[in-house]
C-alpha atoms as a PDB file:
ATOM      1  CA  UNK A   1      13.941  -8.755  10.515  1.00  0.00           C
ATOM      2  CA  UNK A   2      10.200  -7.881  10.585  1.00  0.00           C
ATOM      3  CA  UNK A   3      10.808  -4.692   9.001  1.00  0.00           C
ATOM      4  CA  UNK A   4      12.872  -6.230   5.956  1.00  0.00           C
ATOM      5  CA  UNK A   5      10.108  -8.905   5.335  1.00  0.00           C
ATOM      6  CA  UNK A   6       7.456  -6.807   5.588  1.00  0.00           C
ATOM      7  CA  UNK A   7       8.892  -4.340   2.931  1.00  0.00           C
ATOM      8  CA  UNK A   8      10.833  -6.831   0.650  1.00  0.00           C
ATOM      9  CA  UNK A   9      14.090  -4.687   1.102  1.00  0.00           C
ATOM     10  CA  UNK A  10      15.089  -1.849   3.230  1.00  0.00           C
ATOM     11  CA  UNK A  11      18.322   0.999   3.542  1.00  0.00           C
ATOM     12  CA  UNK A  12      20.508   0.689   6.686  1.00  0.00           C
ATOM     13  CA  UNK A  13      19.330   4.794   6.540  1.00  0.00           C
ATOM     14  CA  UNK A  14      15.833   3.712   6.535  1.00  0.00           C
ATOM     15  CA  UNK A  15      16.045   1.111   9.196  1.00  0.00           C
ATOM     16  CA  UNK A  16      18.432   3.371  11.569  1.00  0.00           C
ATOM     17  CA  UNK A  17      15.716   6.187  11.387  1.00  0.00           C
ATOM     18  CA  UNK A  18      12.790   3.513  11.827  1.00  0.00           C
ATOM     19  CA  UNK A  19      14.161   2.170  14.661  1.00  0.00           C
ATOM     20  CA  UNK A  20      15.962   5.002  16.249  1.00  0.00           C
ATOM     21  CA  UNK A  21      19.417   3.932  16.536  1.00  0.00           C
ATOM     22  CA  UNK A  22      22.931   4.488  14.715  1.00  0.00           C
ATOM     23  CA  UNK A  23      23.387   2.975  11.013  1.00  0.00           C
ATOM     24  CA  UNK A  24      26.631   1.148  12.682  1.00  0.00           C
ATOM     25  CA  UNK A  25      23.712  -0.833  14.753  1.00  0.00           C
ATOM     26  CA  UNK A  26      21.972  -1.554  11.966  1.00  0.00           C
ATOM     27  CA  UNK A  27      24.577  -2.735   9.986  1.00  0.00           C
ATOM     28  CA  UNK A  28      25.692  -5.115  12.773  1.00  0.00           C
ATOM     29  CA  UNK A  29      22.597  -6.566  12.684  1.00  0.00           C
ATOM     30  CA  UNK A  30      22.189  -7.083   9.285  1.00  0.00           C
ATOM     31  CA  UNK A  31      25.635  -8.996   9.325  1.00  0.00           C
ATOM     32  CA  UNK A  32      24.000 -10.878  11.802  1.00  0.00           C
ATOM     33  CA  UNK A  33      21.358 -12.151  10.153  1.00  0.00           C
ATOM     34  CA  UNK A  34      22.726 -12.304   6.516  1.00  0.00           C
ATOM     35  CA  UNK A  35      24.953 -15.106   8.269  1.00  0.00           C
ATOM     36  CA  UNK A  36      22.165 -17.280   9.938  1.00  0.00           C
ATOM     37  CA  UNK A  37      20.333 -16.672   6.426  1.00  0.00           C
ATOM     38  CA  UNK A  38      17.165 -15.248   7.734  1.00  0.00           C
ATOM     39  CA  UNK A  39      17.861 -12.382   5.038  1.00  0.00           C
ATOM     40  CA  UNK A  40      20.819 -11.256   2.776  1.00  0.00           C
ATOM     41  CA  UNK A  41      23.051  -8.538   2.981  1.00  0.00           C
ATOM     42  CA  UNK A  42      23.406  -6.461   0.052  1.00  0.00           C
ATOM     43  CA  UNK A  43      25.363  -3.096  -0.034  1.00  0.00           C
ATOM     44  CA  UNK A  44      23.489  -0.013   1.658  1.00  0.00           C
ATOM     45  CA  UNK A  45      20.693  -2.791   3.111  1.00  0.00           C
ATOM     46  CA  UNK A  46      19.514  -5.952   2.963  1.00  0.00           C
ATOM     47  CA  UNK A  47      16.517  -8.118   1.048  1.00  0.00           C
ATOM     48  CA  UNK A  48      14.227 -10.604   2.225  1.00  0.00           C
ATOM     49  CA  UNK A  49      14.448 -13.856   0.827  1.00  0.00           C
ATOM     50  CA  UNK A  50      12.375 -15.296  -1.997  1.00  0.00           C
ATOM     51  CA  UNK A  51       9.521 -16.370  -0.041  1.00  0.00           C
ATOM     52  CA  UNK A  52       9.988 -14.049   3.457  1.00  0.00           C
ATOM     53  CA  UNK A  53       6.791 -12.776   2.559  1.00  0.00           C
ATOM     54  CA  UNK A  54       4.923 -16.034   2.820  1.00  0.00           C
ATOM     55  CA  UNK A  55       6.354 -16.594   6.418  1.00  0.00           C
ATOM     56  CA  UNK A  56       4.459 -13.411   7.345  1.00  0.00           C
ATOM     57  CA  UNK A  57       0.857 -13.384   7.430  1.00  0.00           C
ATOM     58  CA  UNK A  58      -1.616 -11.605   6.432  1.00  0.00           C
ATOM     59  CA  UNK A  59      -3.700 -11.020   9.310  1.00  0.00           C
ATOM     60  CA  UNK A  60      -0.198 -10.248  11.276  1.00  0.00           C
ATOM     61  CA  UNK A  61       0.357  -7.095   8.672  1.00  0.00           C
ATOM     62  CA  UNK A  62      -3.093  -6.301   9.234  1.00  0.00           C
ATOM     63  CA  UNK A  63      -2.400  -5.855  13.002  1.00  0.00           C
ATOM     64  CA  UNK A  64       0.921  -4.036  12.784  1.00  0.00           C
ATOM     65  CA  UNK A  65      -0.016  -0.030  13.234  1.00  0.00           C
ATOM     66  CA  UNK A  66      -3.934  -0.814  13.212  1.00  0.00           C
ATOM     67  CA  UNK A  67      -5.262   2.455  15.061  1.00  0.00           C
ATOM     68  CA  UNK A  68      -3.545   4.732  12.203  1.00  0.00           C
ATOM     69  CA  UNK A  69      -4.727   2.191   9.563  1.00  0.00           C
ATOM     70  CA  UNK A  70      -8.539   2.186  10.660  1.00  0.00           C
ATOM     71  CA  UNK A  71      -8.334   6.215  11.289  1.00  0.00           C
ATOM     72  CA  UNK A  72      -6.970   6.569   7.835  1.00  0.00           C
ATOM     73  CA  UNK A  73     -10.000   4.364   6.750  1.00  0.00           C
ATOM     74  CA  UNK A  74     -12.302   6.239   8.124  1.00  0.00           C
ATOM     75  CA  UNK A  75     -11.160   9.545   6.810  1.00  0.00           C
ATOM     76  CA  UNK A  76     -10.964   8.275   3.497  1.00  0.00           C
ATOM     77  CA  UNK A  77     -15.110   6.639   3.522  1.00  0.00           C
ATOM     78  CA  UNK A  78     -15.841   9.881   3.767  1.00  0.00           C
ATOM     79  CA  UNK A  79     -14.668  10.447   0.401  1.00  0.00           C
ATOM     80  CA  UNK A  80     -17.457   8.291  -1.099  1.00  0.00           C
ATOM     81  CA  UNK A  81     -20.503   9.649  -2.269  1.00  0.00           C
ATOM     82  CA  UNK A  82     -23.719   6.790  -2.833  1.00  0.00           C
ATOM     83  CA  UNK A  83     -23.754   5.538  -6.165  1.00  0.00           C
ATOM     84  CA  UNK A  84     -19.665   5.941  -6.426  1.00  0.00           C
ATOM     85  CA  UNK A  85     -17.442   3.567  -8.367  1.00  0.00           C
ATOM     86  CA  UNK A  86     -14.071   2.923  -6.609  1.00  0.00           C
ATOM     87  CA  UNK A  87     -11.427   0.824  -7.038  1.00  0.00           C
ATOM     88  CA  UNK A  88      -9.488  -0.819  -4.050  1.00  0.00           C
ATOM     89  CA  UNK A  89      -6.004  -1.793  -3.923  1.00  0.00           C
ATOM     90  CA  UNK A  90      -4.621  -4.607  -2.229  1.00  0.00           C
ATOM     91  CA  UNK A  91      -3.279  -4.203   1.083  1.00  0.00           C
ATOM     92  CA  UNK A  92      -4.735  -3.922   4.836  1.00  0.00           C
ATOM     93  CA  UNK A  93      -5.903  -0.274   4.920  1.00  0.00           C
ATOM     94  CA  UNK A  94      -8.128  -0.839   1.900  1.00  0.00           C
ATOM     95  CA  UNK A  95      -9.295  -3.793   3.681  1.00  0.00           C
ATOM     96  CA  UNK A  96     -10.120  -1.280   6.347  1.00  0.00           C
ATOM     97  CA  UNK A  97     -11.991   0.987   4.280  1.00  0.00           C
ATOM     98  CA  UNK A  98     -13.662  -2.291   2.599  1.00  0.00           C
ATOM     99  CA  UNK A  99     -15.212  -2.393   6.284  1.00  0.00           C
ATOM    100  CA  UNK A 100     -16.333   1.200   6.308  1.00  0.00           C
ATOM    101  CA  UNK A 101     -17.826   1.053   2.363  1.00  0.00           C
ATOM    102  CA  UNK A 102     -20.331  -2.118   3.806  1.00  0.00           C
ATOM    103  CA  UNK A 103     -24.189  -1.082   3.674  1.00  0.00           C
ATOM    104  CA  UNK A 104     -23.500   1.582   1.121  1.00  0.00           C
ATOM    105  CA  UNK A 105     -25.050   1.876  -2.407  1.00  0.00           C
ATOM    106  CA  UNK A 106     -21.485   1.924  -4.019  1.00  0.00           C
ATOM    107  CA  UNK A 107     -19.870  -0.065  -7.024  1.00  0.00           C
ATOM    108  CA  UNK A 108     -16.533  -1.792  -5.582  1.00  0.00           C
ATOM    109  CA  UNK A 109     -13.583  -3.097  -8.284  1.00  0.00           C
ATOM    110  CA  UNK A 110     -10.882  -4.762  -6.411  1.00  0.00           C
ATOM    111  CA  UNK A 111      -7.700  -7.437  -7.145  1.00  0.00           C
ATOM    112  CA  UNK A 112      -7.900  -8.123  -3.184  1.00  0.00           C
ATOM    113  CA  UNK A 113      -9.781 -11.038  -2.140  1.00  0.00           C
ATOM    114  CA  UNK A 114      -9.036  -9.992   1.556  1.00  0.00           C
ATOM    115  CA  UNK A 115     -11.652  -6.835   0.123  1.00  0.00           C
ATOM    116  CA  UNK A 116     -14.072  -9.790  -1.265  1.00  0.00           C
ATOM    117  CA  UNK A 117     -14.020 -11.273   2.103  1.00  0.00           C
ATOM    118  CA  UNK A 118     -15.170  -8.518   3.458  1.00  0.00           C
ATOM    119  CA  UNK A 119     -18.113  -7.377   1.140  1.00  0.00           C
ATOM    120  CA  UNK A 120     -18.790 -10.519  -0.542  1.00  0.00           C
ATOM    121  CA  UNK A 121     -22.404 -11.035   1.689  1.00  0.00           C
ATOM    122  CA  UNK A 122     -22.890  -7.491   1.417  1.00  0.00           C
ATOM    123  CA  UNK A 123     -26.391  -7.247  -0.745  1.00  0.00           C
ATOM    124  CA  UNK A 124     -26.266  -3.004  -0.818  1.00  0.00           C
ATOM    125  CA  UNK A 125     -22.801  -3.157  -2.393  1.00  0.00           C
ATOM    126  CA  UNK A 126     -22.217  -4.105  -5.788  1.00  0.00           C
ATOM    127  CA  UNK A 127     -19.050  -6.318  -6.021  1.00  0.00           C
ATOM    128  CA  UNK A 128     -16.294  -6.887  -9.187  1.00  0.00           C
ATOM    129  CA  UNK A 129     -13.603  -8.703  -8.495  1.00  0.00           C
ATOM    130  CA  UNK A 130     -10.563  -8.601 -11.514  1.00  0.00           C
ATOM    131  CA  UNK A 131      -9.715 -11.734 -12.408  1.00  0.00           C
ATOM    132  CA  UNK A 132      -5.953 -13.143 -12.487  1.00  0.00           C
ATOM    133  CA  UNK A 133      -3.555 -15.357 -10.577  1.00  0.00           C
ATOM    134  CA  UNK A 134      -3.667 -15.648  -6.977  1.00  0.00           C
ATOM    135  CA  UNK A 135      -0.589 -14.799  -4.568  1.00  0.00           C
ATOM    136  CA  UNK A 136      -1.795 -16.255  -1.316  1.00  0.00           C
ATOM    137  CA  UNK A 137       0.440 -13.996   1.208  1.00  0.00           C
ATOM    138  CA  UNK A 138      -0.690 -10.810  -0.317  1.00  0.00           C
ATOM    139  CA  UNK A 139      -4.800 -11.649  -0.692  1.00  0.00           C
ATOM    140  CA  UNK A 140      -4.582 -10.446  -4.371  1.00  0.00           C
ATOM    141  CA  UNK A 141      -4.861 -11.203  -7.952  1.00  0.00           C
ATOM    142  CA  UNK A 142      -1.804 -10.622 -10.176  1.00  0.00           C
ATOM    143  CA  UNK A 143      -1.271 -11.012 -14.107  1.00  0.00           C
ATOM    144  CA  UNK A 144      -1.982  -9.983 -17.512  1.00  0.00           C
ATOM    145  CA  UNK A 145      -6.121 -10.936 -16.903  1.00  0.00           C
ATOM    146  CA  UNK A 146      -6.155  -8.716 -14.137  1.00  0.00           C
ATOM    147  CA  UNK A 147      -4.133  -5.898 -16.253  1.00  0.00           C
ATOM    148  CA  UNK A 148      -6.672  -6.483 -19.421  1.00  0.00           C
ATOM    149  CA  UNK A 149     -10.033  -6.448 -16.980  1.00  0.00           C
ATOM    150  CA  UNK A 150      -8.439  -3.340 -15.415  1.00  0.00           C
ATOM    151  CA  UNK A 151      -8.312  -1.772 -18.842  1.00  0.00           C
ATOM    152  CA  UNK A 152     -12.148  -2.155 -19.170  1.00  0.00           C
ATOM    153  CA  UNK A 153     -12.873  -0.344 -16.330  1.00  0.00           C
ATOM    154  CA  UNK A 154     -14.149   3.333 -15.431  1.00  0.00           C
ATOM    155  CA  UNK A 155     -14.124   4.360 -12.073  1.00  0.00           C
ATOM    156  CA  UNK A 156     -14.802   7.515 -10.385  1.00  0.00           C
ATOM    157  CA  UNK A 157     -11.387   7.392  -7.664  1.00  0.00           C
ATOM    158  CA  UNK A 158      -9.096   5.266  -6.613  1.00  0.00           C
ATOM    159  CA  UNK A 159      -7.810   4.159  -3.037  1.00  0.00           C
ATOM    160  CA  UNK A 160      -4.343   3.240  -3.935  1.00  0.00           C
ATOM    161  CA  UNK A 161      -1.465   2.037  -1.420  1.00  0.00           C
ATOM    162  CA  UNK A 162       2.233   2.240  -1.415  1.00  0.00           C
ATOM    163  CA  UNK A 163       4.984   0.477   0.248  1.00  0.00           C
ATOM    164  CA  UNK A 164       6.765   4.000   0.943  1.00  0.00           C
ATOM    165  CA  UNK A 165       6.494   7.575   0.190  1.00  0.00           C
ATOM    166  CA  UNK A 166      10.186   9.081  -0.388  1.00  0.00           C
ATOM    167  CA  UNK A 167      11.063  12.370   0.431  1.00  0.00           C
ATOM    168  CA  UNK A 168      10.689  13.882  -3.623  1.00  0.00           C
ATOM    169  CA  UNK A 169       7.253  12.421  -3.331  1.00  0.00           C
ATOM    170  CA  UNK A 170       7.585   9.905  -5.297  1.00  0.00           C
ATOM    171  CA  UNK A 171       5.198   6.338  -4.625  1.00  0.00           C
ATOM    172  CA  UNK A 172       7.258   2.817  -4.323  1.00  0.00           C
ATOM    173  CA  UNK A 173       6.489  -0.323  -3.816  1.00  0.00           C
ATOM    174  CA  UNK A 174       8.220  -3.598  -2.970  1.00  0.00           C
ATOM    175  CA  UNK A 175       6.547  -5.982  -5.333  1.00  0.00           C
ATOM    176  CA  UNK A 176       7.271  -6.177  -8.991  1.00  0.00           C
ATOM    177  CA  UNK A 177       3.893  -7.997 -10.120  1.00  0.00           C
ATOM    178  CA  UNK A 178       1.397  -4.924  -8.118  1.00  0.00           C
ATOM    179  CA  UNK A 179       3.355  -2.085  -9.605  1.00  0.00           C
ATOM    180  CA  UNK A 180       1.776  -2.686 -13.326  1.00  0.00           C
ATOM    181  CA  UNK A 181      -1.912  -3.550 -11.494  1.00  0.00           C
ATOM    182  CA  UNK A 182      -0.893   0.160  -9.720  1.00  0.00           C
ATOM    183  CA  UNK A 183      -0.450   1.891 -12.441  1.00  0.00           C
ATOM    184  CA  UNK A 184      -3.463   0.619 -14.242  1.00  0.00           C
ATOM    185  CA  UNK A 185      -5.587   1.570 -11.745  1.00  0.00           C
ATOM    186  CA  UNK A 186      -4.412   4.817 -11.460  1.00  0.00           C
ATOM    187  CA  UNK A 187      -4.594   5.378 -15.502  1.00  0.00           C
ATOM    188  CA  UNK A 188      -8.621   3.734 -14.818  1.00  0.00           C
ATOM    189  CA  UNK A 189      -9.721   6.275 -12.388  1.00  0.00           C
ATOM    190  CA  UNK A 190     -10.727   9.950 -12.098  1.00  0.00           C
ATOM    191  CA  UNK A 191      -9.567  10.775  -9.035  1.00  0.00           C
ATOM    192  CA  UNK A 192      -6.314   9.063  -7.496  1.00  0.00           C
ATOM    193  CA  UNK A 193      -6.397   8.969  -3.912  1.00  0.00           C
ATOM    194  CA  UNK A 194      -3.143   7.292  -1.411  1.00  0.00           C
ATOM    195  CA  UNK A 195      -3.906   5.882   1.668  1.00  0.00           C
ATOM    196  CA  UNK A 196      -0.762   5.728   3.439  1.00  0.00           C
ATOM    197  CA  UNK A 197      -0.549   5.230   7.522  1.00  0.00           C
ATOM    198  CA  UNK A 198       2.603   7.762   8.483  1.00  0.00           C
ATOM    199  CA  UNK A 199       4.941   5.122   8.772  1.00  0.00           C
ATOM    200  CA  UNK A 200       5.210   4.787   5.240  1.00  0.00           C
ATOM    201  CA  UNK A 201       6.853   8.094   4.836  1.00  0.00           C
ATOM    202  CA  UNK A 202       9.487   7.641   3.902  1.00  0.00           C
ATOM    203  CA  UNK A 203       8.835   3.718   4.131  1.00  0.00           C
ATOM    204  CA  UNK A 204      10.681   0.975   1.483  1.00  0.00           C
ATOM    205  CA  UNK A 205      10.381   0.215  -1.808  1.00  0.00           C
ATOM    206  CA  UNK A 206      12.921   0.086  -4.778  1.00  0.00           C
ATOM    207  CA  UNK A 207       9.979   0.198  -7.269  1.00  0.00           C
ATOM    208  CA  UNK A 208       8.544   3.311  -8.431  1.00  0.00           C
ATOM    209  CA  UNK A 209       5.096   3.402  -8.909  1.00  0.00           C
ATOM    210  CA  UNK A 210       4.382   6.869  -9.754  1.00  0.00           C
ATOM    211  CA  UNK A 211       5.610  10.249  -9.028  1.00  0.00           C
ATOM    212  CA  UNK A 212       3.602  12.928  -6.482  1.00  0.00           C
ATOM    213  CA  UNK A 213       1.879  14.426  -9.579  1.00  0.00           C
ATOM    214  CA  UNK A 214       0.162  11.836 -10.271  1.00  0.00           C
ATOM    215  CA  UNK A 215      -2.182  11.644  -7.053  1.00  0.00           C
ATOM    216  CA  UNK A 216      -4.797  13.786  -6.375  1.00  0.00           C
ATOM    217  CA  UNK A 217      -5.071  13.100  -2.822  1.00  0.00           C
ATOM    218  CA  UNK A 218      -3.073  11.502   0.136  1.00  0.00           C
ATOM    219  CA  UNK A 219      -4.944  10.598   3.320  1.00  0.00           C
ATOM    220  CA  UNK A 220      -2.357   9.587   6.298  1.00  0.00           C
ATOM    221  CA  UNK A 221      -2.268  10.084   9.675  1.00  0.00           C
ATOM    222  CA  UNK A 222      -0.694  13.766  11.859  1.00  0.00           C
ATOM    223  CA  UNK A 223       3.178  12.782  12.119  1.00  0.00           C
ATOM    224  CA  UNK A 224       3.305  12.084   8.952  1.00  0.00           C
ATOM    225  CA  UNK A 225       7.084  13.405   7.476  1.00  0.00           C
ATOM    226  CA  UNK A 226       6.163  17.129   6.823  1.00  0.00           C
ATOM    227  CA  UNK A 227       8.440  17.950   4.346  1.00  0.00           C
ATOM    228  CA  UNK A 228       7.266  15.334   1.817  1.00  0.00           C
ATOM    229  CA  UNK A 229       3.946  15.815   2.510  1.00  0.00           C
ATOM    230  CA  UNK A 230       4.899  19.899   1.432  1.00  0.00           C
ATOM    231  CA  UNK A 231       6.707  18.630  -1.409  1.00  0.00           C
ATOM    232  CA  UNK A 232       3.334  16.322  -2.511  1.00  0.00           C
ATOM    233  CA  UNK A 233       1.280  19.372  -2.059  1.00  0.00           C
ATOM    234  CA  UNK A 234       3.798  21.640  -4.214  1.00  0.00           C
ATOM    235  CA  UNK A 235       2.998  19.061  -6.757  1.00  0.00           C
ATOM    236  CA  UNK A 236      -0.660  19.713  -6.424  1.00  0.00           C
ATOM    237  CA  UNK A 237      -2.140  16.634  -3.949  1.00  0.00           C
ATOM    238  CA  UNK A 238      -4.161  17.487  -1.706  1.00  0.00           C
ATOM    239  CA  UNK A 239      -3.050  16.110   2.210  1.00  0.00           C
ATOM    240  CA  UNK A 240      -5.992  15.014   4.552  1.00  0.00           C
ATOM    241  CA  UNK A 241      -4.249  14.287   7.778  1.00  0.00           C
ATOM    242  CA  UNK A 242      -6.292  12.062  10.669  1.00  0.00           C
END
């Protein structure tokens, strides 16, 4: 059930794999729990419902698979250079490297308010925060604002995140308003760098964000699914591993 609301939707393939037991488990389950209604069975997986995501919070996602989060984090800080512009997604990695960035003579444009929180006292960083609407579970700022602020911005990279990374390399995500503010990040920076903890490979996600030639760089953790990472590299990213 956690895994389902935490992604949005998931594969009885995915979930057997995540969890380590047979598909006919799985599917069981979800029978299981599409009758008490907690989410709904749909063929080849399930969805959460409407508003599973607000019964999660955030500071809960924050703590699930911290240690490969915050080691991600810090691999990636070391990517910024003084004087830097970089854009942060939402999510809680970039909320870890949010942590790392504080102190440092860096420009920081950011949707996530869970990032403002973090920086907003700062006085050494300089802080731009893109306007829109807010969605309370998620810590970020949505819309067409956000998408026409985003469009007057130049940054130097980007620390993008990603529901899932599937096996072709290709970037998905689980929620339809962030995969526009995604995309327009990635068209607004020079460099586009993933931060993905290696449970996201191959992750969930019916969304496509963007496709493994796209990104630049991918920072995740050893254990990571090697072939994808080898097919992202074939495509010309470059894989940091923690």
């Amino acid at each position: 059930m956690r895994r389902v609301r935490s992604s949005g939707a998931s594969s009885v393939r995915d979930l057997a794999s995540q969890l380590g037991v047979s598909p006919s488990t799985i599917r069981r389950d979800l029978e299981v729990l599409d009758r008490d209604g907690t989410l709904r069975r749909v063929r080849g997986g399930a969805l959460a419902g409407v508003d599973a995501d607000a019964d999660r919070p955030f500071a809960e996602v924050a703590a699930t698979d911290e240690q490969d989060k915050e080691a991600v984090a810090a691999r990636a800080a070391e990517l910024v250079g003084d004087g830097d512009v970089v854009l942060l997604d939402i999510g809680t990695t970039t909320m870890c490297l949010a942590r790392r960035l504080r102190g440092r003579r860096v420009t920081v444009v950011t949707s996530s308010l869970a990032v403002l929180d973090v920086l907003r006292s700062d006085p050494e960083v300089e802080l731009l925060l893109l306007g829109g609407m807010i969605r309370r579970p998620y810590h970020s700022l949505v819309g067409v604002l956000t998408e026409a602020a985003l469009s007057q911005v130049v940054a130097d990279r980007v620390f993008l995140g990603a529901s899932g990374v599937r096996p072709d390399g290709q970037l998905v995500d689980t929620t339809l308003a962030e995969v526009p503010l995604k995309r327009a990040m990635i068209a607004a920076a020079g460099q586009v760098v993933l931060l993905v903890d290696r449970h996201k490979f191959p992750g969930t996600g019916a969304l496509r964000v963007c496709g493994p030639e796209d990104v630049d760089m991918i920072v995740t953790n050893t254990g990571a699914d090697e072939s994808t990472l080898r097919a992202c590299a074939a495509a010309g990213a470059e894989v940091l591993l923690t």
